[in-house]
C-alpha atoms as a PDB file:
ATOM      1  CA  UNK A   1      -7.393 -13.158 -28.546  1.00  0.00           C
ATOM      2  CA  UNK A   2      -5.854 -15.542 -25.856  1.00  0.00           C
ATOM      3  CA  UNK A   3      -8.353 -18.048 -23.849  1.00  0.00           C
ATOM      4  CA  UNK A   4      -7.098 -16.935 -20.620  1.00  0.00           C
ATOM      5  CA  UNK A   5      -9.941 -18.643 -18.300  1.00  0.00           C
ATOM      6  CA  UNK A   6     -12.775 -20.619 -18.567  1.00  0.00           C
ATOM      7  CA  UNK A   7     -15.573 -18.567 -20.714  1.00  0.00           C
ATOM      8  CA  UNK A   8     -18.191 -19.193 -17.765  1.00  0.00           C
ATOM      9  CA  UNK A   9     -16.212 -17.219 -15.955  1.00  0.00           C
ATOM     10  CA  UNK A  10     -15.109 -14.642 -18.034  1.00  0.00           C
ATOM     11  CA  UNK A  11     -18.829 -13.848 -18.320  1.00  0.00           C
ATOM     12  CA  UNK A  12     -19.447 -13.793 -14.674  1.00  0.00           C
ATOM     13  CA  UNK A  13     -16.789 -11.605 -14.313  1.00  0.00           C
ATOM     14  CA  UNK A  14     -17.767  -9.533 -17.452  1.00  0.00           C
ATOM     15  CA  UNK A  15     -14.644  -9.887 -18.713  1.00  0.00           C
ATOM     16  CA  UNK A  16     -16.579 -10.803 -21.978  1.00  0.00           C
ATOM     17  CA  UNK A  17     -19.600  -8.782 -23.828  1.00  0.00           C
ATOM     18  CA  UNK A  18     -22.334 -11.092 -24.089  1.00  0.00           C
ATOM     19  CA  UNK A  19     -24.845 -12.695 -21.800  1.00  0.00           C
ATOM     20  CA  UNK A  20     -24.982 -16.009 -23.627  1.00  0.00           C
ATOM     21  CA  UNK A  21     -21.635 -18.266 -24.571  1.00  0.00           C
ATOM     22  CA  UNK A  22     -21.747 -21.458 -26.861  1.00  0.00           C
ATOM     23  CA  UNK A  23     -18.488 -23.386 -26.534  1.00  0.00           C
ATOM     24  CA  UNK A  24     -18.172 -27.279 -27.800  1.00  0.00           C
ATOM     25  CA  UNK A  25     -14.760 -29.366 -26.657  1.00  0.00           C
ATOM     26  CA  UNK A  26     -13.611 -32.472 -28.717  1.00  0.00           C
ATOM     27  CA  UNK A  27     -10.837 -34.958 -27.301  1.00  0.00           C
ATOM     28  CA  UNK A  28      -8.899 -36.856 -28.804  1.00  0.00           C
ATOM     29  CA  UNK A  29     -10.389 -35.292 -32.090  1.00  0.00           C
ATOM     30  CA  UNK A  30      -6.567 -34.813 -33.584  1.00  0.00           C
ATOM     31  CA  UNK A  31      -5.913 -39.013 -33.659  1.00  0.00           C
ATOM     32  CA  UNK A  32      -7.497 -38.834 -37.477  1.00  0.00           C
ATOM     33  CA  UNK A  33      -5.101 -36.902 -38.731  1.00  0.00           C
ATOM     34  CA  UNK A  34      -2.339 -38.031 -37.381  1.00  0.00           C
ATOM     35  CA  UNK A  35      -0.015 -40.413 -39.481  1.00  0.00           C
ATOM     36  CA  UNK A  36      -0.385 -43.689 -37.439  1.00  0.00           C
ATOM     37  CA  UNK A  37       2.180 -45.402 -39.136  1.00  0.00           C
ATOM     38  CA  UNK A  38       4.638 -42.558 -38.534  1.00  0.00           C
ATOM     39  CA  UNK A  39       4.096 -40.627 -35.474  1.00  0.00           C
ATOM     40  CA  UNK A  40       6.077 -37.795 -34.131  1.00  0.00           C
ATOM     41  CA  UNK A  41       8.661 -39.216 -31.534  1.00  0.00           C
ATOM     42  CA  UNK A  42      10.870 -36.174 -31.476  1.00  0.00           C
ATOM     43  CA  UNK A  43       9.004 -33.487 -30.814  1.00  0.00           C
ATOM     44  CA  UNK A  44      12.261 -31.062 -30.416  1.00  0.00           C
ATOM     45  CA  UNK A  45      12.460 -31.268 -33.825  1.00  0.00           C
ATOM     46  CA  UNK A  46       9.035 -31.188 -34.561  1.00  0.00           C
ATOM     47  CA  UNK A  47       8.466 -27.809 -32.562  1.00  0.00           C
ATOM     48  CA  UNK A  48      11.575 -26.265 -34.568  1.00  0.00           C
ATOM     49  CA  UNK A  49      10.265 -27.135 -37.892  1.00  0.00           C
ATOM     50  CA  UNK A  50       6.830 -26.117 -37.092  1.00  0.00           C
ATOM     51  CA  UNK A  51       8.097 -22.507 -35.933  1.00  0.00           C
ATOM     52  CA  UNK A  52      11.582 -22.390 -37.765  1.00  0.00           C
ATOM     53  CA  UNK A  53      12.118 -18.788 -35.544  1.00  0.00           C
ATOM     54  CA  UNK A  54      12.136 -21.182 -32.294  1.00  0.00           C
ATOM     55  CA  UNK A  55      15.985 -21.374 -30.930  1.00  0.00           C
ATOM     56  CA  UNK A  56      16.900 -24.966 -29.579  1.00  0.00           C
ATOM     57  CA  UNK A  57      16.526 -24.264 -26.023  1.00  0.00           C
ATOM     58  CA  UNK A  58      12.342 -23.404 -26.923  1.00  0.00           C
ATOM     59  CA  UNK A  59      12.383 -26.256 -28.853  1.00  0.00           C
ATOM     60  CA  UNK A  60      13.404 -28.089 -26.015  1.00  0.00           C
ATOM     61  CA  UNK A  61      11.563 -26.569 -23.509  1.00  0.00           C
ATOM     62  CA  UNK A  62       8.270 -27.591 -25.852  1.00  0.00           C
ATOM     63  CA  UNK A  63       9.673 -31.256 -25.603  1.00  0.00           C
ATOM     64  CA  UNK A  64       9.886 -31.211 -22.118  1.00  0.00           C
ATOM     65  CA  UNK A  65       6.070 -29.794 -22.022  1.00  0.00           C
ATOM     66  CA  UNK A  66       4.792 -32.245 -23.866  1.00  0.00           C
ATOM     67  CA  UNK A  67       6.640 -35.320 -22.200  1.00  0.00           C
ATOM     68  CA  UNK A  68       4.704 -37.773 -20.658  1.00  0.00           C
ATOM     69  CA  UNK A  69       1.432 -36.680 -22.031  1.00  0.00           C
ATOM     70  CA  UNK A  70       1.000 -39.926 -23.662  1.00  0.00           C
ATOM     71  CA  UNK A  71       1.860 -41.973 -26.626  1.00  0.00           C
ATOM     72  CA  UNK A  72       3.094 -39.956 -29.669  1.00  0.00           C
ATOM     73  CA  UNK A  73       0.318 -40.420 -31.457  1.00  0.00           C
ATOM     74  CA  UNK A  74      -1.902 -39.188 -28.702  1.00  0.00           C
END
């Protein structure tokens, strides 16, 4: 299943079966496991290794999403 919307709303809308929702968010949570010597600078190639199916214009497109979002490592 796809997060589509926020889960308070999903329940409001009872999109969702429940009356109760727990959810937890973490940022920045991924910097530990991230090479730090090392990062990822081309993320092109990155996205095509990590989903070998991708053609190169996804793999661009991915680049382009991800562009300035921040320091590689980030």
């Amino acid at each position: 299943m796809f997060i589509m919307q926020r889960p308070a709303e999903a329940l409001k809308q009872g999109k969702v079966n429940g009356q109760e929702l727990l959810s937890i968010t973490n940022a920045h949570e991924g910097t530990i496991f991230v090479n730090q010597v090392d990062p990822i600078t081309n993320v092109s190639l990155y996205a095509s290794m990590l989903f070998p199916k991708f053609g190169s214009q996804q793999a661009e497109e991915t680049a382009q999403m991800y562009a300035d979002l921040g320091t590689p490592v980030q």
